[in-house]
C-alpha atoms as a PDB file:
ATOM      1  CA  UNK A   1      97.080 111.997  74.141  1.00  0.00           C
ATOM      2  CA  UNK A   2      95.812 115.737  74.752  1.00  0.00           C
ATOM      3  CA  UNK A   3      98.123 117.359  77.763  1.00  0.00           C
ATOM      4  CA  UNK A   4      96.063 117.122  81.457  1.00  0.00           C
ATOM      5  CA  UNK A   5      93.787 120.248  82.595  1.00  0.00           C
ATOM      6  CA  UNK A   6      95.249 120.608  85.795  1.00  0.00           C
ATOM      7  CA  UNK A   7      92.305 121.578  87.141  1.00  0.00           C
ATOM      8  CA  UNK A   8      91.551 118.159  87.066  1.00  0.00           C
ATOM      9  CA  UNK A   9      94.426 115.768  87.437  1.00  0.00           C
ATOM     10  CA  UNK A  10      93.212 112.026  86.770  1.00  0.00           C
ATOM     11  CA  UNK A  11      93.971 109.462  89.554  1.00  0.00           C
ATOM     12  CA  UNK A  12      97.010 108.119  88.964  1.00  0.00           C
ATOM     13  CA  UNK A  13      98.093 112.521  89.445  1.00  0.00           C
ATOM     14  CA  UNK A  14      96.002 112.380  92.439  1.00  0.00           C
ATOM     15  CA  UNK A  15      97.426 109.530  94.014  1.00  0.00           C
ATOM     16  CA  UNK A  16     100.968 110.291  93.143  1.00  0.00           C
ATOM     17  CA  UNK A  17     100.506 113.998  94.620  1.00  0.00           C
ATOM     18  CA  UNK A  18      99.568 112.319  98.039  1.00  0.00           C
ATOM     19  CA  UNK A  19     102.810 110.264  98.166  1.00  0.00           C
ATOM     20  CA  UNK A  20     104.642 113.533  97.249  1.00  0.00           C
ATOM     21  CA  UNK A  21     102.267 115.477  99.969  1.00  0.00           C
ATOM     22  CA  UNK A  22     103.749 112.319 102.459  1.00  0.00           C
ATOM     23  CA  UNK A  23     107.282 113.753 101.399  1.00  0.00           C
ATOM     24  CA  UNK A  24     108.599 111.361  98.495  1.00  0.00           C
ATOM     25  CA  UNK A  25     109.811 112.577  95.064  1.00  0.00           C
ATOM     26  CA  UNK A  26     108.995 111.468  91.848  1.00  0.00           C
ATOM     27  CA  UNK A  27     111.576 109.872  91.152  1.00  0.00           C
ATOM     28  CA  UNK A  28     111.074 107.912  94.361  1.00  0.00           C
ATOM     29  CA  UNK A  29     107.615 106.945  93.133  1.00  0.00           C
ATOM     30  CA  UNK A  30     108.873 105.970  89.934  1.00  0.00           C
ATOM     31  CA  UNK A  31     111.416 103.413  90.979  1.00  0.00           C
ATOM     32  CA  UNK A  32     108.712 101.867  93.753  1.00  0.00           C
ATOM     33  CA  UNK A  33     106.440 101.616  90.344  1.00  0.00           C
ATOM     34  CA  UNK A  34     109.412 100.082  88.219  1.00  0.00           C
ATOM     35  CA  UNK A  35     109.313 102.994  85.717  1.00  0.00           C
ATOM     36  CA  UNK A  36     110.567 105.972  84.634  1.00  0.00           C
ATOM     37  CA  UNK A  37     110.852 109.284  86.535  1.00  0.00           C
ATOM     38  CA  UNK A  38     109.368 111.289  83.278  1.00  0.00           C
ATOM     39  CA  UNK A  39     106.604 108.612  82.963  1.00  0.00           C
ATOM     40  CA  UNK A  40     105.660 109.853  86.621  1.00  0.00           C
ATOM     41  CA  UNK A  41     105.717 113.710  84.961  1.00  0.00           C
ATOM     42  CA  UNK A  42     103.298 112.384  82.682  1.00  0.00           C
ATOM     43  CA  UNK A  43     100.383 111.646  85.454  1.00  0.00           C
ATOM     44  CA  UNK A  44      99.926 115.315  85.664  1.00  0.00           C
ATOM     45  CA  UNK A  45     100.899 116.440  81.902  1.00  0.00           C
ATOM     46  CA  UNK A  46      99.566 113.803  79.973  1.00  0.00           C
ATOM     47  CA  UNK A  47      96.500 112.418  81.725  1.00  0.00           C
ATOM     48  CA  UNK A  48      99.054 109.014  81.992  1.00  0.00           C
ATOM     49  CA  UNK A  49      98.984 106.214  84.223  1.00  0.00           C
ATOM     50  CA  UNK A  50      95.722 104.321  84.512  1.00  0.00           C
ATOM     51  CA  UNK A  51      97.472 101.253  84.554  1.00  0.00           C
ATOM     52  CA  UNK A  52      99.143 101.968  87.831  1.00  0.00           C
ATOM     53  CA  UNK A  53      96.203 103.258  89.874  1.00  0.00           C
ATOM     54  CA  UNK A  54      95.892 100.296  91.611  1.00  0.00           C
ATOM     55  CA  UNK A  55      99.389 100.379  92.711  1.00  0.00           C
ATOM     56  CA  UNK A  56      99.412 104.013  93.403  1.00  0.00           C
ATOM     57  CA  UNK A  57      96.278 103.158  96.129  1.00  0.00           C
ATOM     58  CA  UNK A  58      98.524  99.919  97.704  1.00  0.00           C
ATOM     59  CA  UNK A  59     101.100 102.523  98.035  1.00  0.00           C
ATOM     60  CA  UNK A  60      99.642 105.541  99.140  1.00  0.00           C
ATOM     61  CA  UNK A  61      98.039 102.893 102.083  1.00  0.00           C
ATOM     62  CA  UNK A  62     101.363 102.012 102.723  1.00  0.00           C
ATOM     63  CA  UNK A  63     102.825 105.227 102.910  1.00  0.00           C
ATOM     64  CA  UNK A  64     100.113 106.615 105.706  1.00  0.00           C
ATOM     65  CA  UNK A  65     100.875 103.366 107.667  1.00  0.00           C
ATOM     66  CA  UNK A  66     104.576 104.871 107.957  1.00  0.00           C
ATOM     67  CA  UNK A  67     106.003 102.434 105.285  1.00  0.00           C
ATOM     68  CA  UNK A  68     109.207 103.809 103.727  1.00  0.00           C
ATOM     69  CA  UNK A  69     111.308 101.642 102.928  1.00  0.00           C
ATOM     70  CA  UNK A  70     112.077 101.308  98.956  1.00  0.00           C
ATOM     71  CA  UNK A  71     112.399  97.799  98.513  1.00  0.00           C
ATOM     72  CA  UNK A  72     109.197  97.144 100.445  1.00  0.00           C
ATOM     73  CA  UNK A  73     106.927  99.684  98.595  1.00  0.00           C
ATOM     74  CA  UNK A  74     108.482  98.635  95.026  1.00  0.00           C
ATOM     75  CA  UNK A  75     107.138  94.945  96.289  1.00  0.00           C
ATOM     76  CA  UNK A  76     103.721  96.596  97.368  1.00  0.00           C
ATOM     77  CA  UNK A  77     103.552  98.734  93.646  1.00  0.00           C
ATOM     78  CA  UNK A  78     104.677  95.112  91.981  1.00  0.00           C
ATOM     79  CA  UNK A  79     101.954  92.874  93.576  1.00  0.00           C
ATOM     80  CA  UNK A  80      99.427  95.954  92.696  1.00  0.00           C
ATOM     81  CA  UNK A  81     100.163  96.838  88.978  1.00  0.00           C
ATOM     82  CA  UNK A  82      97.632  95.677  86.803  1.00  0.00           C
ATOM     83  CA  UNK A  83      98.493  93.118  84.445  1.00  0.00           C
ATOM     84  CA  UNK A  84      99.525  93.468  80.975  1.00  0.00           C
ATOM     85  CA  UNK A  85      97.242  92.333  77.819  1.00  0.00           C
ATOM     86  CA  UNK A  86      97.905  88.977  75.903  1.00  0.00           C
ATOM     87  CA  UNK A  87      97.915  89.682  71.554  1.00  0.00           C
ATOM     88  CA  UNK A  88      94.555  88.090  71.993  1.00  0.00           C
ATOM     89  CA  UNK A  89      93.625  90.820  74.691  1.00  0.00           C
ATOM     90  CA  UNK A  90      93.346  88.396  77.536  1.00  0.00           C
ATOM     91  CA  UNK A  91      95.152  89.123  80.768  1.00  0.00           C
ATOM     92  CA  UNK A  92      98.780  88.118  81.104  1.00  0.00           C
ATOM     93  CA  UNK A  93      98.876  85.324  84.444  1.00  0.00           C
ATOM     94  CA  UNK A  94     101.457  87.814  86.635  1.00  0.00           C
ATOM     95  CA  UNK A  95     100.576  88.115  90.402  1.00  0.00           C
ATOM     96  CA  UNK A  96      97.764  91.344  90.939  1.00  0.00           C
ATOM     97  CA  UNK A  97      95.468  92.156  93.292  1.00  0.00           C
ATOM     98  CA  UNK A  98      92.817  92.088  90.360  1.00  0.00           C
ATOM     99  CA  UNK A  99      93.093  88.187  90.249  1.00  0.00           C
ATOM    100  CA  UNK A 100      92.550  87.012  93.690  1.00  0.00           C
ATOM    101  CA  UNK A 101      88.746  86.113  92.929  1.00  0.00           C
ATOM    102  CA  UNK A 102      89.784  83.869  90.520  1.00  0.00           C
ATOM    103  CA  UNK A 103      90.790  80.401  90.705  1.00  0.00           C
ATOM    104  CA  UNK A 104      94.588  80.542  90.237  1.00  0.00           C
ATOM    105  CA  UNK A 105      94.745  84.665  91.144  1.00  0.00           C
ATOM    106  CA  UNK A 106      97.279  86.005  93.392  1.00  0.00           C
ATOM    107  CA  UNK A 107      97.822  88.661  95.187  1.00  0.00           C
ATOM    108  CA  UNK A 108     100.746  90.124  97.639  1.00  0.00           C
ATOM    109  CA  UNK A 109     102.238  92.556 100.263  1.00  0.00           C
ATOM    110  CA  UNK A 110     105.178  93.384 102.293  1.00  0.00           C
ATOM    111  CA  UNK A 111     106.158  95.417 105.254  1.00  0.00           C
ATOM    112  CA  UNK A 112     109.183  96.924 106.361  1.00  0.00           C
ATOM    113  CA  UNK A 113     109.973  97.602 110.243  1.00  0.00           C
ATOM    114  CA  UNK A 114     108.616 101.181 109.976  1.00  0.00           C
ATOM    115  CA  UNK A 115     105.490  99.250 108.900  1.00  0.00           C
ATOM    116  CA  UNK A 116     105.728  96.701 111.007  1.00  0.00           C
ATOM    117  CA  UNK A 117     105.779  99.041 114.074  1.00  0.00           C
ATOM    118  CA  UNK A 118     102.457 100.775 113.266  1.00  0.00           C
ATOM    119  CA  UNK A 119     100.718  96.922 112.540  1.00  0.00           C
ATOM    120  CA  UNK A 120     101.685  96.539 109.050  1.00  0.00           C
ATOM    121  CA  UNK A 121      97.782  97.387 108.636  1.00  0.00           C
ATOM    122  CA  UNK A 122      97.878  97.817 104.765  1.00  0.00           C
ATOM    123  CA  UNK A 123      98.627  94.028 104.405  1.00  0.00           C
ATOM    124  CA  UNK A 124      95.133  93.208 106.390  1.00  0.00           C
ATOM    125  CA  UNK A 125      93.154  93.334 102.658  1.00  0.00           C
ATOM    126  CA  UNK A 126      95.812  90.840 101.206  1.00  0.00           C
ATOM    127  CA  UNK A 127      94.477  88.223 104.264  1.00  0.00           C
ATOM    128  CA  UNK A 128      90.692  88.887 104.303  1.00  0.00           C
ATOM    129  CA  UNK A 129      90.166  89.495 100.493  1.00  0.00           C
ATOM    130  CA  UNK A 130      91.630  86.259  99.836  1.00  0.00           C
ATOM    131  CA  UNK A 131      90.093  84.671 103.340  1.00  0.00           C
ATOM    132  CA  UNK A 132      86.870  85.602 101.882  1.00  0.00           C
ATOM    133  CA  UNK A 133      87.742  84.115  98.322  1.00  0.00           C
ATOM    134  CA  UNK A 134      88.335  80.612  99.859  1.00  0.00           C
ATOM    135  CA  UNK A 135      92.007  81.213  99.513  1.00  0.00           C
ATOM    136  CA  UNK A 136      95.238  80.041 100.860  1.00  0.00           C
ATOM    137  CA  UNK A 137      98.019  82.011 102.595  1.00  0.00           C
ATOM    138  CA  UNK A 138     101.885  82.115 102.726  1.00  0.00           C
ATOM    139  CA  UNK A 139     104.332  83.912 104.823  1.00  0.00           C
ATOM    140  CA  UNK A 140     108.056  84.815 104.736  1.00  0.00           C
ATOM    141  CA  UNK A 141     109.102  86.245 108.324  1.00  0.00           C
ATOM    142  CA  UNK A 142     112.362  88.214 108.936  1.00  0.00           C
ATOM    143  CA  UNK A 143     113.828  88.031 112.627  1.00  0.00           C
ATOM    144  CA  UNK A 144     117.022  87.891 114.200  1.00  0.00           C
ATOM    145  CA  UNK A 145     118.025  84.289 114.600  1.00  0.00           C
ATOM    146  CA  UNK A 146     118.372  83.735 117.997  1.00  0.00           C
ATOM    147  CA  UNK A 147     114.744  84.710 118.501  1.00  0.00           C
ATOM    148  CA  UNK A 148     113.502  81.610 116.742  1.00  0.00           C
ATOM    149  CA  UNK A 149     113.129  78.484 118.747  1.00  0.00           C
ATOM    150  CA  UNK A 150     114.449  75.934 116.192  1.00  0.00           C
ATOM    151  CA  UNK A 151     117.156  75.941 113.761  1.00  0.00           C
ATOM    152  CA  UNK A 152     117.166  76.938 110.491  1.00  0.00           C
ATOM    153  CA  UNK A 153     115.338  74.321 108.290  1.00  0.00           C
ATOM    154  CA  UNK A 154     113.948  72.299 111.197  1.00  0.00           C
ATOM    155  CA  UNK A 155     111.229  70.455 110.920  1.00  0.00           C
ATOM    156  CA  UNK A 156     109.374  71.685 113.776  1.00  0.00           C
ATOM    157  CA  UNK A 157     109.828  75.272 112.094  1.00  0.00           C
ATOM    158  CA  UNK A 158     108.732  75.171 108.027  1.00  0.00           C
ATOM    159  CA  UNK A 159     108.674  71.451 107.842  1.00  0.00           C
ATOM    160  CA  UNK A 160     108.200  70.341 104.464  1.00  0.00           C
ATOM    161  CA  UNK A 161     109.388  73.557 102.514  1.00  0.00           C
ATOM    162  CA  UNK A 162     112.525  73.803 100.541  1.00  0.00           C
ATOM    163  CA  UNK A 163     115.165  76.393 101.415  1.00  0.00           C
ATOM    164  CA  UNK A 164     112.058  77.593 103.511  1.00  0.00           C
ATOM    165  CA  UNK A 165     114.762  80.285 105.042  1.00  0.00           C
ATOM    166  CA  UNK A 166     117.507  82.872 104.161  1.00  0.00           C
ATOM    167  CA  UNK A 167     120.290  83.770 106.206  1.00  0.00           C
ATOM    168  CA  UNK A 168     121.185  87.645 105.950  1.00  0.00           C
ATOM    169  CA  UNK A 169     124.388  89.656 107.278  1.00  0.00           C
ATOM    170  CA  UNK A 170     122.730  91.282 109.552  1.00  0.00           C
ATOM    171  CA  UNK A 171     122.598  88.251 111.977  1.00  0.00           C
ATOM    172  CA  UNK A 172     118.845  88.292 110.482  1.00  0.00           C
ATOM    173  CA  UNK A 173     116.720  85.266 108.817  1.00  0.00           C
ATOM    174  CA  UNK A 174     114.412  85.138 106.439  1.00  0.00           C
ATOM    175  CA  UNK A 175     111.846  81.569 106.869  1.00  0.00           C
ATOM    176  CA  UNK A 176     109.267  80.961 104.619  1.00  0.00           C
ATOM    177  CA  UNK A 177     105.671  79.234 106.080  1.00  0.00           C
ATOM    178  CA  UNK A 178     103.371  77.853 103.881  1.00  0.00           C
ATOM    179  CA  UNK A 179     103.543  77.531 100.056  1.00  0.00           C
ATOM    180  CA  UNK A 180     101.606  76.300  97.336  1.00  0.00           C
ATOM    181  CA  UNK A 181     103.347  72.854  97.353  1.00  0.00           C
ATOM    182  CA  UNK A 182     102.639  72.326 100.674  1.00  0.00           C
ATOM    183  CA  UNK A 183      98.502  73.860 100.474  1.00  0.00           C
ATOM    184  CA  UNK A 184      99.784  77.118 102.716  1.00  0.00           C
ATOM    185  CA  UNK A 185      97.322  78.328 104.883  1.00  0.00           C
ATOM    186  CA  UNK A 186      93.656  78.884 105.300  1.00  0.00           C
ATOM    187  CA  UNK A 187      92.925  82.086 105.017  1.00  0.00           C
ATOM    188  CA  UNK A 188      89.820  82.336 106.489  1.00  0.00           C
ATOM    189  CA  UNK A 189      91.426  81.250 109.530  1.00  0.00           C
ATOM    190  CA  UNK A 190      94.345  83.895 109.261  1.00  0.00           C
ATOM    191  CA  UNK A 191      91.331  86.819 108.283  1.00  0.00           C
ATOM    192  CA  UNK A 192      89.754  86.091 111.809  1.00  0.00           C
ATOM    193  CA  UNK A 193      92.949  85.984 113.437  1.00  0.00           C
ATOM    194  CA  UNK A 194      93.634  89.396 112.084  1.00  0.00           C
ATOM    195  CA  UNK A 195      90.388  90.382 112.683  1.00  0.00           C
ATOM    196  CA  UNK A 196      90.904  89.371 116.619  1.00  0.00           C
ATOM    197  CA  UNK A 197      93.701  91.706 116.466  1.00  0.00           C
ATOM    198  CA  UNK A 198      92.014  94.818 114.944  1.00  0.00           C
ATOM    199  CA  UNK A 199      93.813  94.761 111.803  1.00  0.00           C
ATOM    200  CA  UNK A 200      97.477  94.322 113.212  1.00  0.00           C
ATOM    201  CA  UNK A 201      98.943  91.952 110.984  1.00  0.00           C
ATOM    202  CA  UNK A 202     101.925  92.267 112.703  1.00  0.00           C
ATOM    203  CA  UNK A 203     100.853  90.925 116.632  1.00  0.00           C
ATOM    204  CA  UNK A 204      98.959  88.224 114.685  1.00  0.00           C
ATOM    205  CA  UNK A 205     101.941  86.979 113.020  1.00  0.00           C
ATOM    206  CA  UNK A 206     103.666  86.884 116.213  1.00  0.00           C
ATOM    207  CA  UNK A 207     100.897  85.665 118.110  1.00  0.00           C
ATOM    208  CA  UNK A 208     101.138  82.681 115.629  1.00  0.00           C
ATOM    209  CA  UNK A 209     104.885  81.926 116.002  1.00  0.00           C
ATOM    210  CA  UNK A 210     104.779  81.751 119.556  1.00  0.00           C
ATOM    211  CA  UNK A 211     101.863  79.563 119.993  1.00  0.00           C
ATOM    212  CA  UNK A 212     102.861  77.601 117.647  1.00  0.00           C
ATOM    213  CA  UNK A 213     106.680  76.665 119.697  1.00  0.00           C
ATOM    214  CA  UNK A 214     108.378  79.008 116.706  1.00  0.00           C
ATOM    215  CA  UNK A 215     109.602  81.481 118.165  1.00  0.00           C
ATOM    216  CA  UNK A 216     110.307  83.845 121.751  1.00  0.00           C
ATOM    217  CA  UNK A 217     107.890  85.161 123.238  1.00  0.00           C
ATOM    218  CA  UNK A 218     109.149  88.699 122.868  1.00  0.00           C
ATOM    219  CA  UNK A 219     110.511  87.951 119.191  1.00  0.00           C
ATOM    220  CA  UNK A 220     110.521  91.344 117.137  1.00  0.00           C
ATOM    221  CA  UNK A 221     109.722  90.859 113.664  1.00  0.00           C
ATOM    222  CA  UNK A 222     111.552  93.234 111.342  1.00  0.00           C
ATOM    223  CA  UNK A 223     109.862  92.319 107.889  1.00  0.00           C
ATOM    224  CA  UNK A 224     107.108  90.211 106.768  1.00  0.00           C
ATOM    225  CA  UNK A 225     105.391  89.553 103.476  1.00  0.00           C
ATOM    226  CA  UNK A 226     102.253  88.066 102.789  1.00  0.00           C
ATOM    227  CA  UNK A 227     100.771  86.317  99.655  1.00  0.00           C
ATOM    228  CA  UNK A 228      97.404  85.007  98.784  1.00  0.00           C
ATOM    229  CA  UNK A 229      96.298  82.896  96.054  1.00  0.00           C
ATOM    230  CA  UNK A 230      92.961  80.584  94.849  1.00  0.00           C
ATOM    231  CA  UNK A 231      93.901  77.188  94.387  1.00  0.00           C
ATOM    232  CA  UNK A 232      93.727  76.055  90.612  1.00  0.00           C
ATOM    233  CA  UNK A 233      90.581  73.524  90.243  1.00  0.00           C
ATOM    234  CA  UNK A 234      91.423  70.420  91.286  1.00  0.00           C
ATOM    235  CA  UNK A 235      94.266  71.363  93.358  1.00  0.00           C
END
């Protein structure tokens, strides 16, 4: 491939140069993207990267919605590359936001507390693009323990899902609500929900938990993630 005019940086350049312009390196965009810091270089000298546009967009959302931490934006980048070619030249079945339209697509976000603070707004397309697909929803919630009303594993909490929670040092847990086992959500539902709460994700989650008996009413969530997907036919 013929070096990039720089003139005229393609979009993968573009949208790399905004995360830098937000004050991350390279190399910091490289390991959100799973990849090599020289295969970042390449946006700008090579023309490189069209395969990671639509991550670069998730994560430049991100980014502006004051989401920084590096596990969470790798997760964003992850659930946002596009997917790899079969031999045959079909599309490999991995989890992209290309797929939700299609019966058995997926597609995913995360938010860290800096995220979480400001609404977690950039996970707001993962809810109404699959609420608008007919889709179904799962959550995984992070809060201290003590501010959920049942125990770990209760049935009154994530009743019917298996390990449906995750201790962590940090006195935090991890639960898990809704699945694909279990039918998850409906995502309509969960886009007007959102909706009701201009776009924050975040007070719509909690909203949820507390009306529903699961957790304190002034429970502070410090991660959530959020994945859609279009039930197989027949499922």
């Amino acid at each position: 491939m013929s070096p990039a005019d720089p003139r005229h940086p393609n979009e993968a350049a573009r949208l790399t140069q905004q995360l830098i312009d937000q004050g991350l390196t390279k190399r910091q965009v490289a390991r959100a993207l799973g990849r090599d810091a020289s295969l970042v270089s390449q946006f700008f000298t090579k023309g490189k990267g069209a395969s990671m546009v639509g991550a670069l967009r998730q994560l430049v959302r991100a980014v502006l919605g004051g989401e920084r931490d590096a596990e969470v934006l790798a997760g964003i980048a992850e659930a946002n590359t596009d997917r790899r070619r079969t031999k045959s030249g079909q599309k490999a079945r991995v989890r992209g936001k290309d797929t939700v339209g299609e019966a058995g697509g997926s597609m995913a976000g995360r938010a860290g507390r800096q995220a979480i603070r400001s609404g977690a707004s950039h996970l707001a397309p993962v809810v109404h693009e699959t609420g608008q697909a007919g889709g179904r929803l799962a959550f995984t919630v992070r809060m201290k323990a003590d501010q959920y009303v049942h125990s770990a594993g209760s049935e009154q909490d994530s009743g019917g899902i298996r390990r449906g929670f995750i201790p962590r040092a940090d006195g935090t847990e991890e639960r898990t609500y809704g699945s694909a086992s279990t039918g998850g959500f409906d995502a309509a539902e969960w886009s007007r929900r959102v909706a009701d709460h201009h776009g924050d994700v975040t007070e719509a989650m909690r909203e949820w938990l507390v009306e529903t008996g699961r957790a304190v009413q002034d429970a502070d969530i410090a991660y959530l993630e959020v994945r859609g997907w279009i039930p197989e036919e027949g499922r």
